[in-house]
C-alpha atoms as a PDB file:
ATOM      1  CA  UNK A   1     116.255 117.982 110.901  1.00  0.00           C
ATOM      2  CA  UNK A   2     116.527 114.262 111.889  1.00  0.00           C
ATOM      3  CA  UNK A   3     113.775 111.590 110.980  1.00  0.00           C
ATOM      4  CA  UNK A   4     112.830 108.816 112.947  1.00  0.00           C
ATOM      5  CA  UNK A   5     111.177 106.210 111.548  1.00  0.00           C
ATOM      6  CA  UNK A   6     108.795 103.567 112.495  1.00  0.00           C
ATOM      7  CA  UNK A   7     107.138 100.992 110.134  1.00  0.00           C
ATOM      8  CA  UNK A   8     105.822  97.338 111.046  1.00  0.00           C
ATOM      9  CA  UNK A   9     105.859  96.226 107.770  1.00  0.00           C
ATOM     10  CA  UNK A  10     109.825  97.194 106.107  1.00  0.00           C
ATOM     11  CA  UNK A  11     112.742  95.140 106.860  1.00  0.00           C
ATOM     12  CA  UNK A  12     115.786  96.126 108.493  1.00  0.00           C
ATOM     13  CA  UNK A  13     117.532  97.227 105.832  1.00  0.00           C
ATOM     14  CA  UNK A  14     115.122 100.389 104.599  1.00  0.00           C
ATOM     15  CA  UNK A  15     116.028 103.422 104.594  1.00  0.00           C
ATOM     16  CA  UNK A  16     113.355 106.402 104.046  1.00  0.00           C
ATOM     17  CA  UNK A  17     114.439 108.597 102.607  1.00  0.00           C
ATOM     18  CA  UNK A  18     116.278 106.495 100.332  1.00  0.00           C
ATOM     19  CA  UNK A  19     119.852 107.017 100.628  1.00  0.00           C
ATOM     20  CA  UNK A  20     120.645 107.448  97.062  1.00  0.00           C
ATOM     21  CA  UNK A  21     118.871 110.727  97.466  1.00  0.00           C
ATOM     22  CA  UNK A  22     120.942 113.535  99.721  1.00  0.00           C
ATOM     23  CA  UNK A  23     118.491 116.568 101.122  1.00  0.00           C
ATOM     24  CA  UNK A  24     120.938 118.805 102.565  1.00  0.00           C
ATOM     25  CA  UNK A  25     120.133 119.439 106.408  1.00  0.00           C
ATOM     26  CA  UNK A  26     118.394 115.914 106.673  1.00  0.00           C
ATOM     27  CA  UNK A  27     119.471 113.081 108.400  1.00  0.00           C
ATOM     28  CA  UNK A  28     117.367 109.626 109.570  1.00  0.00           C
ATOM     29  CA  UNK A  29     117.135 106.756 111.154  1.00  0.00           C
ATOM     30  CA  UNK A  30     115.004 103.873 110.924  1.00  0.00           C
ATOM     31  CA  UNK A  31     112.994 101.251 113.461  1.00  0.00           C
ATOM     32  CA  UNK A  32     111.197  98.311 112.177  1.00  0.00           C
ATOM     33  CA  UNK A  33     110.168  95.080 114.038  1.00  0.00           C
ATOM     34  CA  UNK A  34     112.351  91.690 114.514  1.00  0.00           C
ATOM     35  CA  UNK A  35     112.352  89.929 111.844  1.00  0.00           C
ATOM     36  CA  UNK A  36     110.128  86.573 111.971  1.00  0.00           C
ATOM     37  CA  UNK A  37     107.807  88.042 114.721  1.00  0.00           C
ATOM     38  CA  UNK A  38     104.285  85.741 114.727  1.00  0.00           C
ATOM     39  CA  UNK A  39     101.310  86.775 116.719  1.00  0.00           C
ATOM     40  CA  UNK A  40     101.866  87.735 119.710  1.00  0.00           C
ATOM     41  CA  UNK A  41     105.352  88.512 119.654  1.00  0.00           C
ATOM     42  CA  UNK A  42     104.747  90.489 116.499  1.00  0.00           C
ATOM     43  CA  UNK A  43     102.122  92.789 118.481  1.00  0.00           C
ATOM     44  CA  UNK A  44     105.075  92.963 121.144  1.00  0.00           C
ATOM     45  CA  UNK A  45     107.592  93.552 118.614  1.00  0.00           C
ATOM     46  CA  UNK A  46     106.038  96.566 117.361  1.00  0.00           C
ATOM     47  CA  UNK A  47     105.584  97.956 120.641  1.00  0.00           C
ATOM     48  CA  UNK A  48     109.055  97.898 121.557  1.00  0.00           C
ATOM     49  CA  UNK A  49     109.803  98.948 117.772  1.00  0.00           C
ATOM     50  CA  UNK A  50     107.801 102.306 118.574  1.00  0.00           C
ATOM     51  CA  UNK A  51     109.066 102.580 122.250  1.00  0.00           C
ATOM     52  CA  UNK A  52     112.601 102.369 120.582  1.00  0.00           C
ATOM     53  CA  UNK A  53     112.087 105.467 118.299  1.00  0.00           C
ATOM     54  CA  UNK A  54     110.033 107.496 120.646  1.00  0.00           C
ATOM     55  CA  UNK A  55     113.473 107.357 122.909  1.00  0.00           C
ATOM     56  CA  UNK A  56     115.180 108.383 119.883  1.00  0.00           C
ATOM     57  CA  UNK A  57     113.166 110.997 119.063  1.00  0.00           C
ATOM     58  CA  UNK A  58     112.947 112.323 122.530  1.00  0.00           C
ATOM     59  CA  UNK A  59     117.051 112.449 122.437  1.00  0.00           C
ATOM     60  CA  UNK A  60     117.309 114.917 120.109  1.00  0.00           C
ATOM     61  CA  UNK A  61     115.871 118.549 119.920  1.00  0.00           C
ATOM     62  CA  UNK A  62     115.518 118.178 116.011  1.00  0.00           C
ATOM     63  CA  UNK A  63     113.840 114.941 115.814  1.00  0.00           C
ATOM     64  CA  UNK A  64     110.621 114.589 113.628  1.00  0.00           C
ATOM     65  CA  UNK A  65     108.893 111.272 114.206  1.00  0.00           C
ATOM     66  CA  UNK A  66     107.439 110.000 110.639  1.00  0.00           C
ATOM     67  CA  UNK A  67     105.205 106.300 111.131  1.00  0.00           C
ATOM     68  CA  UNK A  68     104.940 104.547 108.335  1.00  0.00           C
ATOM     69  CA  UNK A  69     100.980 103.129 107.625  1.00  0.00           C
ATOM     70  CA  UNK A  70      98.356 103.546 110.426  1.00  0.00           C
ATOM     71  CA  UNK A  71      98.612 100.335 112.795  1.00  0.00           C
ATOM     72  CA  UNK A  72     102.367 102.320 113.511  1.00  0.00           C
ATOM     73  CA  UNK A  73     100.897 105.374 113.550  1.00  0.00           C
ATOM     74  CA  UNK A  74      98.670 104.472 116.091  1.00  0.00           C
ATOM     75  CA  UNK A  75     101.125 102.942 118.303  1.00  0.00           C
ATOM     76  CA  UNK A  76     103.665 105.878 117.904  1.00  0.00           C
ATOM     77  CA  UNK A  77     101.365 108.525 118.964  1.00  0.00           C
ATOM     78  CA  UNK A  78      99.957 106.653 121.626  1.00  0.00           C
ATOM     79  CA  UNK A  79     103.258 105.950 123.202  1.00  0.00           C
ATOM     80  CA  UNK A  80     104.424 109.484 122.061  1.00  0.00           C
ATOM     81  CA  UNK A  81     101.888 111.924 123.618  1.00  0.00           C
ATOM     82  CA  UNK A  82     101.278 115.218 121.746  1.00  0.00           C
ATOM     83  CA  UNK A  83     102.545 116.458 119.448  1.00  0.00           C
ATOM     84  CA  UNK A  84     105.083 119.711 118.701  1.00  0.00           C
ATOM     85  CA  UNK A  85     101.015 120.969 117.677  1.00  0.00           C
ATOM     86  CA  UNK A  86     100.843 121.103 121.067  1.00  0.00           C
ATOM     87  CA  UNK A  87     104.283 122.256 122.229  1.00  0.00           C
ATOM     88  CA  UNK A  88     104.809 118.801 124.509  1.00  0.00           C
ATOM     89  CA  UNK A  89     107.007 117.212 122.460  1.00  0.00           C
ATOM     90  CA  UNK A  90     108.627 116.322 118.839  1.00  0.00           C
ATOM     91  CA  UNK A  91     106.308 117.053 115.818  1.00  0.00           C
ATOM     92  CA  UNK A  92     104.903 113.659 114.616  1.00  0.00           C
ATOM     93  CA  UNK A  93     103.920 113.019 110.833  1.00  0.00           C
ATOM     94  CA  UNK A  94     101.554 109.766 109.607  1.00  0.00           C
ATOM     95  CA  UNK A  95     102.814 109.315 106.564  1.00  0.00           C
ATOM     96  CA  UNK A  96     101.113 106.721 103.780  1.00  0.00           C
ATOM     97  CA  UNK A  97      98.027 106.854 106.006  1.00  0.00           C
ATOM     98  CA  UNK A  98      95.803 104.803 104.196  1.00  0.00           C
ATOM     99  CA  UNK A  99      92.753 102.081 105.110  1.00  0.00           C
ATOM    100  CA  UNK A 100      91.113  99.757 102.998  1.00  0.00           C
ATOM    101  CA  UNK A 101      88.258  98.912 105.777  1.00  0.00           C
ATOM    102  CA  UNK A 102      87.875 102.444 107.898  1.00  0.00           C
ATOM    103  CA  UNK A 103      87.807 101.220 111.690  1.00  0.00           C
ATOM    104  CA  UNK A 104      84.792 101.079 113.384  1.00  0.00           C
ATOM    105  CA  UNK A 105      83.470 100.133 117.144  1.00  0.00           C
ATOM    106  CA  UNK A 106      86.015 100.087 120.078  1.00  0.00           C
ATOM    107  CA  UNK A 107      89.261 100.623 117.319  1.00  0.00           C
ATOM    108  CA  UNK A 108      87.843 103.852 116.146  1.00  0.00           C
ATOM    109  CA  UNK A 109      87.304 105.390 119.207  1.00  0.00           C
ATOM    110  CA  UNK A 110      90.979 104.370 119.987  1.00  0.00           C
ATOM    111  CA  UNK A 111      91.934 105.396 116.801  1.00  0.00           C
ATOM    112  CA  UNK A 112      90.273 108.847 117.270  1.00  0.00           C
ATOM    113  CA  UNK A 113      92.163 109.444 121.108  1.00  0.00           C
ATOM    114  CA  UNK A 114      95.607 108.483 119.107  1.00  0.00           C
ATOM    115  CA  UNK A 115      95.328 110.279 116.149  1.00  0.00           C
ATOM    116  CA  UNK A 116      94.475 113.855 117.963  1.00  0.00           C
ATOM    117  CA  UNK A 117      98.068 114.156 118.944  1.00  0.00           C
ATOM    118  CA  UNK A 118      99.393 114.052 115.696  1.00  0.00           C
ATOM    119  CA  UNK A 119     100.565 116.745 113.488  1.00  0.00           C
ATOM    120  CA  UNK A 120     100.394 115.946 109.793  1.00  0.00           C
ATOM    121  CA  UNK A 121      98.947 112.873 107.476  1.00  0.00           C
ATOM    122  CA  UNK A 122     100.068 111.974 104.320  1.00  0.00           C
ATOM    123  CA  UNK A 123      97.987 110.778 102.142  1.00  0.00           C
ATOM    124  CA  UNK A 124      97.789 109.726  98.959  1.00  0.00           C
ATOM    125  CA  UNK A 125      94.484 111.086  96.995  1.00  0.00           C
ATOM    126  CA  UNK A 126      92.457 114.091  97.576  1.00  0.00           C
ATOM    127  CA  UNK A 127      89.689 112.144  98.193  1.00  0.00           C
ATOM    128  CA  UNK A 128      91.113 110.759 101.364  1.00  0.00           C
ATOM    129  CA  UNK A 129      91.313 114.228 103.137  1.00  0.00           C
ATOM    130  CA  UNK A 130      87.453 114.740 103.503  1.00  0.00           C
ATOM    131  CA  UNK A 131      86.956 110.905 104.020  1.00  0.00           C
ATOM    132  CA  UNK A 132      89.247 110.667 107.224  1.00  0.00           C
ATOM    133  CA  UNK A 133      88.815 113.936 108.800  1.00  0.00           C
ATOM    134  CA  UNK A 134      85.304 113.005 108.874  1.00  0.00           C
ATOM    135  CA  UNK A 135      85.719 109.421 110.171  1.00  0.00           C
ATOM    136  CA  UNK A 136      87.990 110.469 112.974  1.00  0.00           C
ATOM    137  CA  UNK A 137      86.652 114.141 113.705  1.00  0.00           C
ATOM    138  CA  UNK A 138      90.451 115.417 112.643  1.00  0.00           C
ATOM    139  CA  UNK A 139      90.536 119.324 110.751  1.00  0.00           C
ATOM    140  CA  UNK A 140      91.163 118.751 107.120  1.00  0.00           C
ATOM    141  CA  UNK A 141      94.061 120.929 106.967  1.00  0.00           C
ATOM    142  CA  UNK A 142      96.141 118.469 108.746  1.00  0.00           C
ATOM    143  CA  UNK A 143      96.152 116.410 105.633  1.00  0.00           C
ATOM    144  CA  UNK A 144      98.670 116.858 103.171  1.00  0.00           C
ATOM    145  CA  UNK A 145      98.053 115.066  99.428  1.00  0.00           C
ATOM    146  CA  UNK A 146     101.571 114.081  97.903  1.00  0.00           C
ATOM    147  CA  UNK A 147     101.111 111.586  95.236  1.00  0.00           C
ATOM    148  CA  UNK A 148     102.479 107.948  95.491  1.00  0.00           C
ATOM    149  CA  UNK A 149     106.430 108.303  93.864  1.00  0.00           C
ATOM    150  CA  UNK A 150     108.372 105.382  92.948  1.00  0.00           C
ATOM    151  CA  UNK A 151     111.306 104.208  90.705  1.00  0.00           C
ATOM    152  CA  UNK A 152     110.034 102.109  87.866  1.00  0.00           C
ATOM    153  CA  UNK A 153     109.496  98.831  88.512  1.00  0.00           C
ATOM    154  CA  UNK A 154     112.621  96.704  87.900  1.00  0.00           C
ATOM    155  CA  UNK A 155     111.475  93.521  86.410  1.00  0.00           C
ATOM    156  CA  UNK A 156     112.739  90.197  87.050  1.00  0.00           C
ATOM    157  CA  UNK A 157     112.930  87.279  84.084  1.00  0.00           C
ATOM    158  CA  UNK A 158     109.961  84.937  84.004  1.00  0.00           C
ATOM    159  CA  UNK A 159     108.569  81.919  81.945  1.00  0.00           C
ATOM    160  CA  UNK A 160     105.910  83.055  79.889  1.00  0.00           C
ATOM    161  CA  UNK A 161     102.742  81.501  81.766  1.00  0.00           C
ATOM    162  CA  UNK A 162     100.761  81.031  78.641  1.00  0.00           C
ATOM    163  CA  UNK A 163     101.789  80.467  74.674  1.00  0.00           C
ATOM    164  CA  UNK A 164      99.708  83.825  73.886  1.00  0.00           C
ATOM    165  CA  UNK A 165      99.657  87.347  74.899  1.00  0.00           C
ATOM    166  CA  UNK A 166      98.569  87.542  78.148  1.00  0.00           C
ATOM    167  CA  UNK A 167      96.540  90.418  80.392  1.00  0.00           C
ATOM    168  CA  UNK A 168      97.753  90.707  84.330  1.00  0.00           C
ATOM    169  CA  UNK A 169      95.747  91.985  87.494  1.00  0.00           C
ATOM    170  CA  UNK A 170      97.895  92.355  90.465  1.00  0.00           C
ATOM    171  CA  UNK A 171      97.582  93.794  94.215  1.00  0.00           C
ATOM    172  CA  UNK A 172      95.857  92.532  97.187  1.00  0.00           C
ATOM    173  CA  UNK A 173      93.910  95.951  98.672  1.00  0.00           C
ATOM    174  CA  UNK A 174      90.503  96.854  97.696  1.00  0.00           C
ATOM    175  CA  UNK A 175      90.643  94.661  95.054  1.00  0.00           C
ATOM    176  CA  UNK A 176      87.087  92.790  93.249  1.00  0.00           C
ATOM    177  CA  UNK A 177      88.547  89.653  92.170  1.00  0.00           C
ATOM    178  CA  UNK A 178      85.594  87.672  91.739  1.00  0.00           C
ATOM    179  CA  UNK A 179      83.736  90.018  89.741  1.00  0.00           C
ATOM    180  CA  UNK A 180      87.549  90.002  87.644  1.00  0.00           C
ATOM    181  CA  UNK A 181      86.974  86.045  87.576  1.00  0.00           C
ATOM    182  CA  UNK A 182      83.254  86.261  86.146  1.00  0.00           C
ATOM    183  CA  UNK A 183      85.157  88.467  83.368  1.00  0.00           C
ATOM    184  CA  UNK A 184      87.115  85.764  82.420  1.00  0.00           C
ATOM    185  CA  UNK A 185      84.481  83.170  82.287  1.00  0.00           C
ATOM    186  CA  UNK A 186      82.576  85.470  79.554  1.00  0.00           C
ATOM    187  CA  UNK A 187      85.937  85.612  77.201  1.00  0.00           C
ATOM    188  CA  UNK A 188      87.557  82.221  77.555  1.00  0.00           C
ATOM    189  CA  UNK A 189      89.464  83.293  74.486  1.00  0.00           C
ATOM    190  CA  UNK A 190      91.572  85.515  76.516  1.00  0.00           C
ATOM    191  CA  UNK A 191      94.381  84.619  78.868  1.00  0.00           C
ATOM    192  CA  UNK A 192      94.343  86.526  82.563  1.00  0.00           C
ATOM    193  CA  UNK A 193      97.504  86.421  85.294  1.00  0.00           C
ATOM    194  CA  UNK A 194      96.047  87.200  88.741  1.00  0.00           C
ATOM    195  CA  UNK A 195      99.234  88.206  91.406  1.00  0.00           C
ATOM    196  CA  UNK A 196      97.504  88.559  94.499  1.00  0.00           C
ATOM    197  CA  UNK A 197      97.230  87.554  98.315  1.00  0.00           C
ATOM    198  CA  UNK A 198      96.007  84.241  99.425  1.00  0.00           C
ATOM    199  CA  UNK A 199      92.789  85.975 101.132  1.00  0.00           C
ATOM    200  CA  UNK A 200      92.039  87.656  97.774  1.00  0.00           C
ATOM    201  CA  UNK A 201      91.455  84.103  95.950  1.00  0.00           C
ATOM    202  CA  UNK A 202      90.383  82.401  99.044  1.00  0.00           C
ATOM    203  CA  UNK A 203      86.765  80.335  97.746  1.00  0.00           C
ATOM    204  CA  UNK A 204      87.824  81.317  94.278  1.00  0.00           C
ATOM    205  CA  UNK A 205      87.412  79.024  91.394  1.00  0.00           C
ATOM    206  CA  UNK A 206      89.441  79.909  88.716  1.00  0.00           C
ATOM    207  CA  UNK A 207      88.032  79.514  84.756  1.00  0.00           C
ATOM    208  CA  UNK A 208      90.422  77.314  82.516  1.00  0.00           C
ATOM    209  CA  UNK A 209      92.419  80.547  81.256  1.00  0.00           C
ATOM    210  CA  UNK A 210      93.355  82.201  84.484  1.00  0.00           C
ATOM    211  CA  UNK A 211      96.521  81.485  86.386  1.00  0.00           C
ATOM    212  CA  UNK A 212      97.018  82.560  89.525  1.00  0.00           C
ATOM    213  CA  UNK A 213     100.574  83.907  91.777  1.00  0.00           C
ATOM    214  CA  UNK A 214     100.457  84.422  95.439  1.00  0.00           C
ATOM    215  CA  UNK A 215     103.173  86.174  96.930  1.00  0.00           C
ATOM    216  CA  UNK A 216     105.351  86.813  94.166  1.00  0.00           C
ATOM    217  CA  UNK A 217     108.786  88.323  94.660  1.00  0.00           C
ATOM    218  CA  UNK A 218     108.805  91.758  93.604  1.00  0.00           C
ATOM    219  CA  UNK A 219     111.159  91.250  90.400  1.00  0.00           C
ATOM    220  CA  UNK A 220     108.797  88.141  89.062  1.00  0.00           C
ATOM    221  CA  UNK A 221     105.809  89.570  89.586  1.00  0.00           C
ATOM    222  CA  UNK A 222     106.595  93.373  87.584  1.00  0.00           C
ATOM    223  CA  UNK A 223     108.271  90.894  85.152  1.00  0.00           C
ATOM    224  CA  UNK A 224     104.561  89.216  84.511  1.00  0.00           C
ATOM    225  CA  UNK A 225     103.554  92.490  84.241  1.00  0.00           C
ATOM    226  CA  UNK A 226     105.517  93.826  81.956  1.00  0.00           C
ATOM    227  CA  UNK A 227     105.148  91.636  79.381  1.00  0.00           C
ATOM    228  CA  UNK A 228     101.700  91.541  79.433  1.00  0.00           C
ATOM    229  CA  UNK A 229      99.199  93.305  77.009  1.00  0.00           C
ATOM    230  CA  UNK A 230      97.520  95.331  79.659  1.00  0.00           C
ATOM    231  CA  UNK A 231      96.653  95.568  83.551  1.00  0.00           C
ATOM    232  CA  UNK A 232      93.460  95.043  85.017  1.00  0.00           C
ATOM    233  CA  UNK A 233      93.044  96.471  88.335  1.00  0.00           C
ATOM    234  CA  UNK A 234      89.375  95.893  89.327  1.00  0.00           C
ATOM    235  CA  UNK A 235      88.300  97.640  92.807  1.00  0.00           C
ATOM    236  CA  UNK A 236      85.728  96.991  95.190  1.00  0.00           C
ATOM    237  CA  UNK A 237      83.609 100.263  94.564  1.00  0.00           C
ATOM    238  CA  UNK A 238      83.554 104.001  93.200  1.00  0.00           C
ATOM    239  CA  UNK A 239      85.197 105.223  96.665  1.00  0.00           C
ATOM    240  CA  UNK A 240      88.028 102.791  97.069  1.00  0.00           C
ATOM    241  CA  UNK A 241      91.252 104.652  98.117  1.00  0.00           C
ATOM    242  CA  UNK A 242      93.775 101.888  97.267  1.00  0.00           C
ATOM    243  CA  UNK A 243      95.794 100.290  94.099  1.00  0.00           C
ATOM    244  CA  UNK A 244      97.833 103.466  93.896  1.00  0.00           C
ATOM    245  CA  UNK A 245     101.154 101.485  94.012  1.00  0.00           C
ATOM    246  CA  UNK A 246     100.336  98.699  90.998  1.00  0.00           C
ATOM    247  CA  UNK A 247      98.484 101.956  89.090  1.00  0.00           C
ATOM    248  CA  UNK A 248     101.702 103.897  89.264  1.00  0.00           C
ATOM    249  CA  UNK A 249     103.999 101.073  88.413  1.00  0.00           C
ATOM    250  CA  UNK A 250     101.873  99.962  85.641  1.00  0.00           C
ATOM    251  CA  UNK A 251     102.007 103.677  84.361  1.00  0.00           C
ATOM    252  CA  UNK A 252     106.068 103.847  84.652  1.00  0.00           C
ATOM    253  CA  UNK A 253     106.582 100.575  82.617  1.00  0.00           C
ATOM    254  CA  UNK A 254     104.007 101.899  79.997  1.00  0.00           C
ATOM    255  CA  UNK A 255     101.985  98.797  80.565  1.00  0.00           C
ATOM    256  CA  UNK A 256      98.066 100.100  79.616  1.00  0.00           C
ATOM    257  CA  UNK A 257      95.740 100.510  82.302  1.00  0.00           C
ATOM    258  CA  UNK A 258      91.997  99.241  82.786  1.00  0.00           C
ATOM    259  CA  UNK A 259      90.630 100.630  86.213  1.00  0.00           C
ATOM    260  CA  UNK A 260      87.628 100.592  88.318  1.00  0.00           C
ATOM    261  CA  UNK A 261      86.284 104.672  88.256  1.00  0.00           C
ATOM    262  CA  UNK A 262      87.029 104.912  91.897  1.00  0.00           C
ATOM    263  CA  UNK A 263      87.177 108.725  93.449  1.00  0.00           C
ATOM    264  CA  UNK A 264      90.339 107.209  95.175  1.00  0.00           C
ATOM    265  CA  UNK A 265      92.653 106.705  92.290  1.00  0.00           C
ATOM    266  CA  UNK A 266      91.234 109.821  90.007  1.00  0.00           C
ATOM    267  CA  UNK A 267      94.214 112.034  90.643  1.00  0.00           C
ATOM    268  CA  UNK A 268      96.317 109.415  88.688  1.00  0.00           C
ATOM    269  CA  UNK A 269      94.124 108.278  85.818  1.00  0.00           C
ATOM    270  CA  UNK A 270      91.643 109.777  83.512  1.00  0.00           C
ATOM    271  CA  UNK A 271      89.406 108.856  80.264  1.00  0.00           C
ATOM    272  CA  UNK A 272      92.720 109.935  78.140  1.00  0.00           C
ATOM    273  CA  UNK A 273      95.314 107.743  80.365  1.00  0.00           C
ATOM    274  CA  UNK A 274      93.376 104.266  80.950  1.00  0.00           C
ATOM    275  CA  UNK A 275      90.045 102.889  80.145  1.00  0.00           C
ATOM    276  CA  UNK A 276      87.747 103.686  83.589  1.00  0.00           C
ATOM    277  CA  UNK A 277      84.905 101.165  84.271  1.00  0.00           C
ATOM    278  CA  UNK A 278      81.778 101.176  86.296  1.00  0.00           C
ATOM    279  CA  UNK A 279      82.820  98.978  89.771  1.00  0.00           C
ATOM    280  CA  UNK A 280      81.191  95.350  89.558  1.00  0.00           C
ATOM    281  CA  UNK A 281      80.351  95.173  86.246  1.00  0.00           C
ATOM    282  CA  UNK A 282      81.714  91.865  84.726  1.00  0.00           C
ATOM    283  CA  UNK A 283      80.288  92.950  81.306  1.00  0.00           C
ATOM    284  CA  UNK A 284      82.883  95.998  81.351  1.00  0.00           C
ATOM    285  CA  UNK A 285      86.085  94.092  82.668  1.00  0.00           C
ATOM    286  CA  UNK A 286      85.272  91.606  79.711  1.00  0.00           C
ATOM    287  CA  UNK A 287      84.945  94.686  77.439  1.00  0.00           C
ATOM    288  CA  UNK A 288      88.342  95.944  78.920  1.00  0.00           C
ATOM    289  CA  UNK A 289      90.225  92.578  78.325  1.00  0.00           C
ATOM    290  CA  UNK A 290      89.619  92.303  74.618  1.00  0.00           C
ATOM    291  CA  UNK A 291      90.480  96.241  73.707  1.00  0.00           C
ATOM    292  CA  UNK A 292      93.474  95.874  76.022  1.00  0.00           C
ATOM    293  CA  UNK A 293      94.035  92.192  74.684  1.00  0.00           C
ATOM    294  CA  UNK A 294      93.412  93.094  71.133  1.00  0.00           C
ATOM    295  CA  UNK A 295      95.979  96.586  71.550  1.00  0.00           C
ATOM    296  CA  UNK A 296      96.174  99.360  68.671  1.00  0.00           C
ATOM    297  CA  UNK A 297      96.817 103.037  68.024  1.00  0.00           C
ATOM    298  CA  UNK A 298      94.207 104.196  70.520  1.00  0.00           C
ATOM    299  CA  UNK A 299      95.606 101.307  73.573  1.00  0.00           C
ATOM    300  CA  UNK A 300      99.346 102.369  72.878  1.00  0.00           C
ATOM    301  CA  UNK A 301      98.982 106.036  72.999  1.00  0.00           C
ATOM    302  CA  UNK A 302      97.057 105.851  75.753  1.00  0.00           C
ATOM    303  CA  UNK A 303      99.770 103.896  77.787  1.00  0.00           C
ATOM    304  CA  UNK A 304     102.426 106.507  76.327  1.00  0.00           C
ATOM    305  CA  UNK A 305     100.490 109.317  78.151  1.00  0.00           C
ATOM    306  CA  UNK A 306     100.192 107.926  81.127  1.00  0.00           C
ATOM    307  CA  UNK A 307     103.714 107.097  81.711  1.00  0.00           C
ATOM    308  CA  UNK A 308     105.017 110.681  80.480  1.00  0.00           C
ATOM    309  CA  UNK A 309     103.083 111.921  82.887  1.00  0.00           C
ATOM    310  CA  UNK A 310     103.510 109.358  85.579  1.00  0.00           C
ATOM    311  CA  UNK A 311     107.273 109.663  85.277  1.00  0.00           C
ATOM    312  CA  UNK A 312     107.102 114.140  86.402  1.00  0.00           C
ATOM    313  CA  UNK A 313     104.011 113.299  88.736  1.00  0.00           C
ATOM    314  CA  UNK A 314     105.188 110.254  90.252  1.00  0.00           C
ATOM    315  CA  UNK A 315     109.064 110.975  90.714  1.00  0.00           C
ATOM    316  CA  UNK A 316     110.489 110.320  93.807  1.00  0.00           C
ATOM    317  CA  UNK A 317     112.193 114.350  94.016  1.00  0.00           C
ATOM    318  CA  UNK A 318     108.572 115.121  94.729  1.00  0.00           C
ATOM    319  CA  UNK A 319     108.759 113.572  98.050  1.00  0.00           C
ATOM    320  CA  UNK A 320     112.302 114.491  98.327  1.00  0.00           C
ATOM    321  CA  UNK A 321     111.472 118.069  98.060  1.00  0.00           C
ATOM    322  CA  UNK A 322     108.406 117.689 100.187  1.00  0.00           C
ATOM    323  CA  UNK A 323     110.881 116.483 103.187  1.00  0.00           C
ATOM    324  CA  UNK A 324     113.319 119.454 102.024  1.00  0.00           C
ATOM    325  CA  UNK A 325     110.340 121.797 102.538  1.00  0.00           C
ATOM    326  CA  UNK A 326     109.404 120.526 106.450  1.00  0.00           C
END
């Protein structure tokens, strides 16, 4: 079996599977976007990205075709027709299909034409399977729940950004920062690091003991959060699919875990492996800064659990076997 790959997002030197990791039978190959594409030439760009590894694909008799997110995966099946579903042509897989904002208007009904022709989604929570085969009229068998796997985070050195303990929120998708920042205001005892996108803060005004990173290297921002005495990771509401990434990193570094009770992340977190909070409620992320702030038994053990189990759940041989299996 031979992978092509599309993604808009990864650089030209990623690999998926990664390398390091040999699955006999499997080979791949990868097609991204020039680097430095703005606009209009990054729309173009990813067009000729996906034309590029639809002609791969369409060269070889055991090609799969794998897009990585759904703005490829839209593109990809559009330009690739159906699917080996269908027996017209190589057997296409949306893999890390996940939305923040569902599409609506004009894009869903494009969305809905694309996404017939593909075989198999990967997603992320079991939430997510009822939620899009609803939204774009798909059976909910196509959907196949893996859970997010990752190394743990490498962390980078960093300057300590306060002269106390500090607590860290990080991630741009589905997150409520400025029901995070009322938090704040209500313990301006506590020190909060917020590593997030410029849209995120965008009208924001930040309380006296809150400092805030946008687009942070990798290495410096897991190095804030690892030495920090807990992770907030507030989301917009109780059905928010996102955060998976930070959740599982956070987990893996045994960093311990406040999180928004959203359906989306419950097959990673649970009253015994992070503290779960009503969404919106500035009273509870307050609550949540001081126990995580303030530590203990009960705080430490609860981060142990969550990474022993984050480090079998969240390995990357689960995906590795997953591709074995195809």
């Amino acid at each position: 079996m031979h992978l092509v790959n599309f993604s808009e997002l990864m650089g030209p030197d990623w690999r998926f599977p990664d390398p390091s990791r040999q699955i006999p039978g499997l080979s791949s190959e990868c097609h991204v976007i020039a680097p430095g594409s703005r606009s209009w030439g990054l729309r173009l760009n990813s067009w000729a990205a996906a034309r590029r590894a639809v002609r791969a694909a369409r060269g070889r008799s055991d090609a799969v075709l794998v897009s990585h997110l759904p703005g490829a995966t839209l593109r990809l099946a559009m330009l690739a027709g159906p699917g080996s579903r269908n027996g017209a042509g190589a057997r296409h897989i949306a893999f890390a299909f996940n939305f923040t904002d569902l599409p609506q208007g004009r894009k869903l009904r494009a969305y809905r034409a694309a996404l017939s022709r593909v075989d198999e989604f990967v997603i992320f929570s079991n939430f997510e399977r009822d939620l899009y085969a609803r939204h774009f009229g798909l059976p909910p068998e196509r959907f196949t729940v893996l859970p997010w796997a990752m190394e743990a985070p490498r962390p980078g050195p960093v300057p300590a950004p306060f002269g106390q303990p500090w607590l860290v929120a990080l991630g741009g998708e589905g997150r409520d920062y400025p029901t995070l920042l009322q938090a704040a205001r209500l313990r301006p005892d506590l020190r909060l690091v917020v590593i997030a996108r410029p849209y995120n803060l965008a009208g924001l005004e930040l309380p006296p003991n809150v400092k805030a990173f946008t687009n942070l290297p990798a290495a410096e921002a897991w190095g804030l959060v690892s030495g920090a005495a807990g992770m907030l990771l507030p989301l917009r509401e109780g059905r928010t699919p996102n955060g998976h990434i930070t959740l599982v990193g956070a987990q893996l570094l045994g960093v311990p875990l406040a999180i928004t009770d959203s359906l989306g992340v419950r097959d990673y977190v649970d009253p015994a492996t992070a503290l779960l909070l009503p969404p919106a409620s500035p009273e509870a992320l307050a609550a949540a800064m001081e126990r995580l702030a303030t530590g203990g038994a009960g705080i430490r053990d609860m981060a142990e659990r969550a990474r022993d189990i984050a480090l079998r759940r969240s390995a990357p041989s689960v995906w590795c076997d997953w591709l074995a299996s195809l």
